[in-house]
N, C-alpha and C. Protein backbone atom coordinates (compact mmCIF):
# COMPACT_ATOMS: atom_id res chain seq x y z
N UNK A 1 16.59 -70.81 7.29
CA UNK A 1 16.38 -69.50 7.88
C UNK A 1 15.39 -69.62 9.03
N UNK A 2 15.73 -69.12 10.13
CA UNK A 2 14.86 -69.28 11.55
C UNK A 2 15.00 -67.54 11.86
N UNK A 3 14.04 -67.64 12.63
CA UNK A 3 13.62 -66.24 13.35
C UNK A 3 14.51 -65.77 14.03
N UNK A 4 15.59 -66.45 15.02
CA UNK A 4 16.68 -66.36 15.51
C UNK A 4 17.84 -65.75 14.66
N UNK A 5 17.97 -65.86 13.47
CA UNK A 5 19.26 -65.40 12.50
C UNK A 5 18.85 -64.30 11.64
N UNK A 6 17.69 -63.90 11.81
CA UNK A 6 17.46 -62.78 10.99
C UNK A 6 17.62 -61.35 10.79
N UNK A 7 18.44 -60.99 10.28
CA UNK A 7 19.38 -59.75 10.13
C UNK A 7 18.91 -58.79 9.01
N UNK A 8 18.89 -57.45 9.96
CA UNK A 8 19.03 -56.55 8.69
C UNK A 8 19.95 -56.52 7.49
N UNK A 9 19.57 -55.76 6.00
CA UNK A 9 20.65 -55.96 5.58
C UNK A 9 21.50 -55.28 5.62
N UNK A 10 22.91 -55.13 5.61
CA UNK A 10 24.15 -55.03 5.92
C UNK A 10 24.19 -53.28 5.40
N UNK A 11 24.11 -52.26 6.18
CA UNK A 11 24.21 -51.04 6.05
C UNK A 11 23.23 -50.17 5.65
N UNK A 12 22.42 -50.78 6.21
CA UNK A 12 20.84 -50.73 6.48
C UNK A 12 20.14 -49.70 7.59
N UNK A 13 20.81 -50.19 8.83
CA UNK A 13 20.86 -49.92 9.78
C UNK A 13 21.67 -49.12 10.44
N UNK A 14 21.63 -47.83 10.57
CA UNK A 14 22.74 -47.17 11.76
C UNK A 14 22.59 -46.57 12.91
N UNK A 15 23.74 -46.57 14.06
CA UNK A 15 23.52 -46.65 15.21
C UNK A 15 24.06 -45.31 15.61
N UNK A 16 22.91 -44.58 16.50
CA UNK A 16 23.36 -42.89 16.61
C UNK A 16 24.31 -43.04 17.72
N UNK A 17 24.93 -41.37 17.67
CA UNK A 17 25.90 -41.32 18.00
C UNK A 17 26.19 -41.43 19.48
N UNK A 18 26.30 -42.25 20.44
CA UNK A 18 26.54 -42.03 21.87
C UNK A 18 27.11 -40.83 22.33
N UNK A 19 26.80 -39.62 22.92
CA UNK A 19 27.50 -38.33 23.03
C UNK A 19 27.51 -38.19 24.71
N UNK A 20 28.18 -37.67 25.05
CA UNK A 20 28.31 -37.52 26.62
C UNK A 20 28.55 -38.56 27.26
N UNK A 21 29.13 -39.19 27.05
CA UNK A 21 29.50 -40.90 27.91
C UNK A 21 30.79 -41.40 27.92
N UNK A 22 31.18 -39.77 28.55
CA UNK A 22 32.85 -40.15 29.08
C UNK A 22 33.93 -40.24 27.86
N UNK A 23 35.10 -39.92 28.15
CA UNK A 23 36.47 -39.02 27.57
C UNK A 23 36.77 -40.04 26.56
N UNK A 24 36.31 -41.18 26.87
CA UNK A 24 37.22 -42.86 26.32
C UNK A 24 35.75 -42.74 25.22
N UNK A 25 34.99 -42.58 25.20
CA UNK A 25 34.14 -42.32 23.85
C UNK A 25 34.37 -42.29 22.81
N UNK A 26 35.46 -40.58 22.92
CA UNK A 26 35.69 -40.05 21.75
C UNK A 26 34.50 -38.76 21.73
N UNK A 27 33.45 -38.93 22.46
CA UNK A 27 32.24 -38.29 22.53
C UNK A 27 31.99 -37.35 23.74
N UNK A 28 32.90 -37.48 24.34
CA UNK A 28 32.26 -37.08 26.15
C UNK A 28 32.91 -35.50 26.21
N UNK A 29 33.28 -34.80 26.63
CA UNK A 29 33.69 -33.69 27.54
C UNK A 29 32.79 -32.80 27.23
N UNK A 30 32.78 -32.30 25.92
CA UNK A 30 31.19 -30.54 25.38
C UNK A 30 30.49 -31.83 24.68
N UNK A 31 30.52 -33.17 24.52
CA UNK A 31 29.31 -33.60 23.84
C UNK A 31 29.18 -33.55 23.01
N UNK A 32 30.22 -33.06 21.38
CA UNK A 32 30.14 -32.52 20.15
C UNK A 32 29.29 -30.78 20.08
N UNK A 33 28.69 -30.48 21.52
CA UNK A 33 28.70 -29.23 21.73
C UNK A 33 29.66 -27.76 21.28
N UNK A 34 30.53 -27.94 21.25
CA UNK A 34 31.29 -26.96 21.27
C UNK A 34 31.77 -26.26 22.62
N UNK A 35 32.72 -25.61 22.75
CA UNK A 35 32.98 -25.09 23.86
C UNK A 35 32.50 -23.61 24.28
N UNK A 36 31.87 -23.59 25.55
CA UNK A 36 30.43 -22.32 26.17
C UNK A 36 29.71 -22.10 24.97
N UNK A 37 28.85 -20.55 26.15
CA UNK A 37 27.79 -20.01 25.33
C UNK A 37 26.58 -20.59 25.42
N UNK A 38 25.86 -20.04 24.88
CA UNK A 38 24.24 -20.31 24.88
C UNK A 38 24.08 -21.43 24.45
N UNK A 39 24.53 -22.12 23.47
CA UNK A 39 24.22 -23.58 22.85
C UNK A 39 24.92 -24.72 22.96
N UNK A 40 25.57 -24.00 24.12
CA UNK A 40 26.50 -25.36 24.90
C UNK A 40 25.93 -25.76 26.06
N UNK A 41 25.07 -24.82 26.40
CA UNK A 41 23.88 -24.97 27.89
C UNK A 41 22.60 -26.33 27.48
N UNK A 42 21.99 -26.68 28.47
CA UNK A 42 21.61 -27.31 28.36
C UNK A 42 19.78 -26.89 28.52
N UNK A 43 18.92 -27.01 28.08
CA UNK A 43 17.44 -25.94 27.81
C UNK A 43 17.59 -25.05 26.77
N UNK A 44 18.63 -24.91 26.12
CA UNK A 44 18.90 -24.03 24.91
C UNK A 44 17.83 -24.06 23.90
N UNK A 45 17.09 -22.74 23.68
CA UNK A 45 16.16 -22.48 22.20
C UNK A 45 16.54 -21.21 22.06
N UNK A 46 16.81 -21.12 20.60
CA UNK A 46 16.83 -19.98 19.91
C UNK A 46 14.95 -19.18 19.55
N UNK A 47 15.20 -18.16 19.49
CA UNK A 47 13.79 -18.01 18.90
C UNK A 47 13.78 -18.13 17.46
N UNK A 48 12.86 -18.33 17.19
CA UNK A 48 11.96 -18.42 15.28
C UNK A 48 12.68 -16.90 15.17
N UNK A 49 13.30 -16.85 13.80
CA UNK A 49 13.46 -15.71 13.22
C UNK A 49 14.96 -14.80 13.86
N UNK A 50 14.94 -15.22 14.89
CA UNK A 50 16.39 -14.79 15.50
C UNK A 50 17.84 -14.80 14.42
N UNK A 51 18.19 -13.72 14.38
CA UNK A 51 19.33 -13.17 13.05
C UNK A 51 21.07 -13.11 14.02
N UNK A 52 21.37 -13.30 15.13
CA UNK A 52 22.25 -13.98 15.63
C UNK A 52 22.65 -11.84 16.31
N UNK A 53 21.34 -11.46 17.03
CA UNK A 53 21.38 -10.09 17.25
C UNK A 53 21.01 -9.38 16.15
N UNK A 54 21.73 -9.24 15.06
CA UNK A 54 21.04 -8.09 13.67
C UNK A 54 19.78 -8.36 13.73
N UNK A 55 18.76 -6.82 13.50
CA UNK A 55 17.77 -7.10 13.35
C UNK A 55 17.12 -7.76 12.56
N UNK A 56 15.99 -8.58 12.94
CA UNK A 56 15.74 -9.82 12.00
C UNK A 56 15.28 -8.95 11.14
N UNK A 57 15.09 -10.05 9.85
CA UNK A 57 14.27 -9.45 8.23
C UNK A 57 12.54 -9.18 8.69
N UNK A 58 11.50 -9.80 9.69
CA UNK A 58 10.37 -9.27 10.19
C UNK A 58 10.27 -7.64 10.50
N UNK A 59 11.45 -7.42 11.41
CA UNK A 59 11.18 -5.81 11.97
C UNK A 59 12.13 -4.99 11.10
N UNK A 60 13.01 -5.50 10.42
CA UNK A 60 13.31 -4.12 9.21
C UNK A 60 12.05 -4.46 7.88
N UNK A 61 11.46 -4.98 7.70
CA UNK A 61 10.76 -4.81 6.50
C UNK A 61 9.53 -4.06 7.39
N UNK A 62 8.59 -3.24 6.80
CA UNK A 62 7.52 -2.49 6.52
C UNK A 62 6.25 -2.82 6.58
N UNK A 63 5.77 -2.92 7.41
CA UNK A 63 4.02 -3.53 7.41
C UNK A 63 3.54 -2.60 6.29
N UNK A 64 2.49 -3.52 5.50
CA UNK A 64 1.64 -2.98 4.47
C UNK A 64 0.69 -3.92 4.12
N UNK A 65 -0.46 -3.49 3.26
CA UNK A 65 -1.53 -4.27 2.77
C UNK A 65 -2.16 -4.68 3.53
N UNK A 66 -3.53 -5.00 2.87
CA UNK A 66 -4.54 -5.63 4.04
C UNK A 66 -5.70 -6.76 2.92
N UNK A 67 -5.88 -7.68 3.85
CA UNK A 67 -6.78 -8.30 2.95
C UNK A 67 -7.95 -8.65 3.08
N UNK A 68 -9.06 -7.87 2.76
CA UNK A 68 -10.48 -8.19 3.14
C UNK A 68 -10.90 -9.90 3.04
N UNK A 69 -11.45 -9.73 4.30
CA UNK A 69 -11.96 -11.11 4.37
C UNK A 69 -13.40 -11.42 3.65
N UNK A 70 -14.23 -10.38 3.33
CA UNK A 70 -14.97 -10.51 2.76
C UNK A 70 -15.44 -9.93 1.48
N UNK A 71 -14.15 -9.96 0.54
CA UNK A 71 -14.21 -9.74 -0.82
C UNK A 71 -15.01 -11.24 -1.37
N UNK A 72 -15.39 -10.43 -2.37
CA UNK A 72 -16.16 -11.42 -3.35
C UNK A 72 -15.58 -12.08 -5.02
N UNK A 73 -15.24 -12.89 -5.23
CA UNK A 73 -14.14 -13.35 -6.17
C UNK A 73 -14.74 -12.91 -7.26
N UNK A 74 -15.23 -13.06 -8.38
CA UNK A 74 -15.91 -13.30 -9.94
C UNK A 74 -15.11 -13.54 -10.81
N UNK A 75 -15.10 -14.48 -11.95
CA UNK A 75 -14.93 -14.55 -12.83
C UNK A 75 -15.37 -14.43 -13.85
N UNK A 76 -15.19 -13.08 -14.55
CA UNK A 76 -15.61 -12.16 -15.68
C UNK A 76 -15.26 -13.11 -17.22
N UNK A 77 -16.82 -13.18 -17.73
CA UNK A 77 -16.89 -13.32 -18.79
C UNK A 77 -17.16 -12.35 -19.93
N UNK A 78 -16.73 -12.41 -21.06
CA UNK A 78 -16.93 -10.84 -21.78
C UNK A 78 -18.23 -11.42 -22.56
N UNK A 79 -19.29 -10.27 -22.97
CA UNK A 79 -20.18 -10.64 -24.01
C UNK A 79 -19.75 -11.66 -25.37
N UNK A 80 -18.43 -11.08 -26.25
CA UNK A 80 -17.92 -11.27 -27.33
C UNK A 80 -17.72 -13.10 -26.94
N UNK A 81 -17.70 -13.35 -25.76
CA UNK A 81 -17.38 -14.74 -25.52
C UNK A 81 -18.06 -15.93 -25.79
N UNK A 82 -19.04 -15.48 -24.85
CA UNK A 82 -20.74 -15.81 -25.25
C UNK A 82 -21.35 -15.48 -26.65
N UNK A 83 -21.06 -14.44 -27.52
CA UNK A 83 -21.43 -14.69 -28.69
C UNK A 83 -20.72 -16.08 -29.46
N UNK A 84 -19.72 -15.80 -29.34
CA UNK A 84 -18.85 -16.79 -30.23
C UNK A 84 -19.22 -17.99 -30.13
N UNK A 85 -19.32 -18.59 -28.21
CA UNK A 85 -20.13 -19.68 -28.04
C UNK A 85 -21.32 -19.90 -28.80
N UNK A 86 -22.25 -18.83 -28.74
CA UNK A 86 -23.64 -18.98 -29.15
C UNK A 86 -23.62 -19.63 -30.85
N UNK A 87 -22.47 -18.92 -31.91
CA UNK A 87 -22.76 -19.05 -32.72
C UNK A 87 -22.06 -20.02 -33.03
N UNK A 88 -21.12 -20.93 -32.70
CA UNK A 88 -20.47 -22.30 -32.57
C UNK A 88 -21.39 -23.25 -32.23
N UNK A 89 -22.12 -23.53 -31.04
CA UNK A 89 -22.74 -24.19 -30.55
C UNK A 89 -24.16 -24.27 -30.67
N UNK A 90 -24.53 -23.07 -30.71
CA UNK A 90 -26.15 -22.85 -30.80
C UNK A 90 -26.73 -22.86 -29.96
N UNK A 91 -26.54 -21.68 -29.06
CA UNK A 91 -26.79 -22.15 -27.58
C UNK A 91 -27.60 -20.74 -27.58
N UNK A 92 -28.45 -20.65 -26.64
CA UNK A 92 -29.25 -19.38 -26.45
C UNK A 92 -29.41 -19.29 -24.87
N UNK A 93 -29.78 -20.19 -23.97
CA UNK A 93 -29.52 -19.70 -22.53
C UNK A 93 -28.42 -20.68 -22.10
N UNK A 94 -27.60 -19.37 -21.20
CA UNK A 94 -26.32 -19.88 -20.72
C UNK A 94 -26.72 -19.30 -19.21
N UNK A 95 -26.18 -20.30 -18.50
CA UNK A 95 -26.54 -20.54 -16.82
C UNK A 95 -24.86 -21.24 -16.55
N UNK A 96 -24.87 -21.07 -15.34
CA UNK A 96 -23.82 -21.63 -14.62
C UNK A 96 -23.26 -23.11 -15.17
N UNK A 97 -24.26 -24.07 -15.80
CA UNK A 97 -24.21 -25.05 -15.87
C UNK A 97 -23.50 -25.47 -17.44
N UNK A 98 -23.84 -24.46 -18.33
CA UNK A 98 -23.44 -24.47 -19.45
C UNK A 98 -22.11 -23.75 -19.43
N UNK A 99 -21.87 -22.89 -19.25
CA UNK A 99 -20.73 -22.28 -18.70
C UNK A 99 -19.46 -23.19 -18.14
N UNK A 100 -20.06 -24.33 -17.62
CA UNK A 100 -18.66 -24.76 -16.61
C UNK A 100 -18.48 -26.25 -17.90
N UNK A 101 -19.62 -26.55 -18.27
CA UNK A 101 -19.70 -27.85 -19.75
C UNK A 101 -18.56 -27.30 -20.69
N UNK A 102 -18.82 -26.06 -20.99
CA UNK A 102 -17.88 -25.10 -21.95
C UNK A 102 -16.67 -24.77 -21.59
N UNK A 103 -16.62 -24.81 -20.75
CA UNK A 103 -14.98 -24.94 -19.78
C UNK A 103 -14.32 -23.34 -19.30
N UNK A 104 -15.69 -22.66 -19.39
CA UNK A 104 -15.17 -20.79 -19.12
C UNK A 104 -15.23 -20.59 -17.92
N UNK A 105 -15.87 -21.99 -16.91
CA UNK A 105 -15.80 -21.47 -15.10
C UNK A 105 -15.52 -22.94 -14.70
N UNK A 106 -15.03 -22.84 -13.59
CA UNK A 106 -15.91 -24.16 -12.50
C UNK A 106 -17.03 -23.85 -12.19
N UNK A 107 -17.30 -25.34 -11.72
CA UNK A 107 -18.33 -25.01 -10.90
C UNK A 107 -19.06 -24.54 -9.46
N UNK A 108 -18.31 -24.19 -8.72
CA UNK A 108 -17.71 -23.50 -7.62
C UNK A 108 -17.68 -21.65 -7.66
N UNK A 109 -17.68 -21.52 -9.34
CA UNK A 109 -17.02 -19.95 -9.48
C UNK A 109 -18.13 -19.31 -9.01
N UNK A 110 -17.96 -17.77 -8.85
CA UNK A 110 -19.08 -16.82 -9.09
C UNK A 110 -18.44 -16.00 -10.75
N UNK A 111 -19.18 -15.49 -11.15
CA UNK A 111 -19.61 -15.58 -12.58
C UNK A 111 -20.36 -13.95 -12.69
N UNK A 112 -19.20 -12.71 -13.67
CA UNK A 112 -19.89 -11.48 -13.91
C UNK A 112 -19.45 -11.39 -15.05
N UNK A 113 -20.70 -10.67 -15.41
CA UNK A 113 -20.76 -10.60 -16.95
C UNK A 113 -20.10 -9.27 -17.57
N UNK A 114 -19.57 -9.24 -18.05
CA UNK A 114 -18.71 -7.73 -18.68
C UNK A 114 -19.42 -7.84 -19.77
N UNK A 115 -18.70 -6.11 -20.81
CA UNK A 115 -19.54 -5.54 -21.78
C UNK A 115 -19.12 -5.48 -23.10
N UNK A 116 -17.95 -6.29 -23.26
CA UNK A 116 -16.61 -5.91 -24.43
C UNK A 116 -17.10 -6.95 -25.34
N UNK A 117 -17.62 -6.05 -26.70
CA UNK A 117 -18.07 -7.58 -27.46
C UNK A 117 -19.21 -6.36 -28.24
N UNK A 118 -20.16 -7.33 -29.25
CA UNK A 118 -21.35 -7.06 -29.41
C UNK A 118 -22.11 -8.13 -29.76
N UNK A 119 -23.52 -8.13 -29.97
CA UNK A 119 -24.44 -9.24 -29.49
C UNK A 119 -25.39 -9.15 -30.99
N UNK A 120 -25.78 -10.58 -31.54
CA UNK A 120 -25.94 -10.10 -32.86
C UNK A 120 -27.54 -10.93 -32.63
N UNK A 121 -27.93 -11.66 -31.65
CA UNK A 121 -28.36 -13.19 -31.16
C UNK A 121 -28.94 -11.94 -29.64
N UNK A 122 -30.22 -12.75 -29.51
CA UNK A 122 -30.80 -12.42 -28.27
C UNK A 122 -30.77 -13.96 -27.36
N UNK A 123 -29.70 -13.84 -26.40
CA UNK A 123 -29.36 -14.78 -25.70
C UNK A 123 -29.96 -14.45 -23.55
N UNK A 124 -30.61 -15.15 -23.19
CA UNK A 124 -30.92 -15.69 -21.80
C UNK A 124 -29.28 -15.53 -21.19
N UNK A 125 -28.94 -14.71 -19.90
CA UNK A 125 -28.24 -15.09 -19.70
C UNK A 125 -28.12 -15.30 -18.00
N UNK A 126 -28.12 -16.38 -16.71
CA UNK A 126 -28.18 -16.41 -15.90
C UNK A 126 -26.37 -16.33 -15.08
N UNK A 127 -26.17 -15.60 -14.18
CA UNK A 127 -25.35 -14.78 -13.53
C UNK A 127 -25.19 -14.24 -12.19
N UNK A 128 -24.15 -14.16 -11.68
CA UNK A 128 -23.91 -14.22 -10.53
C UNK A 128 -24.24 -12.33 -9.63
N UNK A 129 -23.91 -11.67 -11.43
CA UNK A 129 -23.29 -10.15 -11.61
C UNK A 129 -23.31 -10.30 -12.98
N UNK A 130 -23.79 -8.39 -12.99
CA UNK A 130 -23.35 -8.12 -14.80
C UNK A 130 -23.30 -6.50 -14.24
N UNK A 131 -22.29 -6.29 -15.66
CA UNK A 131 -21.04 -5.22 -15.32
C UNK A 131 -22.92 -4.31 -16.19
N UNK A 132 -22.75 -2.69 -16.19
CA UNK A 132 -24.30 -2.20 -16.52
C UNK A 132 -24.27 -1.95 -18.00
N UNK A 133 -23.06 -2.02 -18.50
CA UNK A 133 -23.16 -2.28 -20.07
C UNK A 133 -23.28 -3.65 -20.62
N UNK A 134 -23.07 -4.34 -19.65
CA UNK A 134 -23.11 -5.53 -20.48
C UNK A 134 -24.76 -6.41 -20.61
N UNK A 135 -25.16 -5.68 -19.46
CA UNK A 135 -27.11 -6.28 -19.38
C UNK A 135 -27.53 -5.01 -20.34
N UNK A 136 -27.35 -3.93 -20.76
CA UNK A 136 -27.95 -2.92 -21.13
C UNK A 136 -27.36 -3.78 -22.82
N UNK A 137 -26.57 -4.30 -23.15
CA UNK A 137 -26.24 -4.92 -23.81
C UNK A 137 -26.87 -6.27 -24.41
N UNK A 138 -27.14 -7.04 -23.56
CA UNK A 138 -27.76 -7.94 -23.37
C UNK A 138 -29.43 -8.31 -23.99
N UNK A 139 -29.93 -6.69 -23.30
CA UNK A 139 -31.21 -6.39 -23.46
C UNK A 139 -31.59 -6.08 -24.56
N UNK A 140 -30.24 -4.97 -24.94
CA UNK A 140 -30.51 -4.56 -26.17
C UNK A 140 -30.96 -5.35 -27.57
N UNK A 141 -30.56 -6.44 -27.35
CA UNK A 141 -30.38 -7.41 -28.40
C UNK A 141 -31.40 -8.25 -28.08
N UNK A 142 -32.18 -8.13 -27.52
CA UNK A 142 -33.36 -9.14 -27.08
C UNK A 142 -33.79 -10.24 -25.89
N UNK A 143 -32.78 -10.05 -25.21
CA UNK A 143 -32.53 -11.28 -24.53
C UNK A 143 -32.73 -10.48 -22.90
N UNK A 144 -32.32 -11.60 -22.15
CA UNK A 144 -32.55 -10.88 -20.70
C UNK A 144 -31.21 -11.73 -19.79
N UNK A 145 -30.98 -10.75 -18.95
CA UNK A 145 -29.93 -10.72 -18.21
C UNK A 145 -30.51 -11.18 -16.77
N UNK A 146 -30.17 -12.10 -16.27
CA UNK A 146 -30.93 -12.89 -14.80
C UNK A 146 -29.55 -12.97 -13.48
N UNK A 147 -29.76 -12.15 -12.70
CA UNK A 147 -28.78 -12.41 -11.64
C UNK A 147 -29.46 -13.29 -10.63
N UNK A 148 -28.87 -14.48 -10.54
CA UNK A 148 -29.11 -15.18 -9.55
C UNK A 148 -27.82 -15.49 -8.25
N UNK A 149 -28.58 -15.54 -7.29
CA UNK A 149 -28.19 -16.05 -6.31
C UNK A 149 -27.34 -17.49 -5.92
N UNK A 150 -26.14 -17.18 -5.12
CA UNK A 150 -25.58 -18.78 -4.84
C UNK A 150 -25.50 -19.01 -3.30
């Protein structure tokens, strides 16, 4: 084997189609074009979205909705959640960090505390947000509700 004989392998390789290069082709007169019209011209673009004249699906459908760019995400944890943790684990302050160990956020999330539950355990709880029953909740039971900053 020399550098000289070295061949693709056998149907490997294919060779596009020569188009426009005369009648004896097989290829030449419209080019596999078709005969006139717009896409037999040569600079031919259709536009994006163009429905062949019918109005496209963009201008019969209905503008609606809007999406604030500066909404704020949270992922709501319920009290009843955090109890259950507490009394599984034995945990008394829960922060972002314990939270994401426990697998109820990433670590990336923002983090509000809801009120659905009851609290039997005076638990620390650090937070992004808390819904006003759920710190009035919180408190109630001994513990303190900490909104921190991210």
């Amino acid at each position: 084997m020399n550098l000289n004989n070295l061949k693709p392998a056998e149907g490997s390789v294919k060779h596009s189609k020569r188009i426009g290069r005369g009648a004896g082709s097989g290829k030449g007169g419209t080019a596999t074009r078709g005969n006139k019209g717009a896409k037999a011209r040569s600079g031919y673009h259709q536009k994006i979205g163009f429905e062949g004249g019918q109005m496209p699906i963009y201008r019969r459908l209905p503008k609606f909705g809007f999406k604030n760019r500066n909404r704020v995400e949270y992922v709501g944890i319920n009290i009843d959640t955090l109890a259950s943790l507490a009394e599984a684990k034995n945990i008394v302050d829960f922060d972002l960090e314990t939270l994401s160990q426990n697998g109820l956020v990433s670590s990336h999330d923002r983090v509000k505390i809801l009120g659905r539950g009851e609290l039997s355990k005076a638990l620390n709880v650090k937070a992004h947000a808390f819904s006003a029953s759920a710190k009035s909740a919180i408190e109630a039971a001994g513990g303190s509700a900490t909104v921190i900053e991210k």
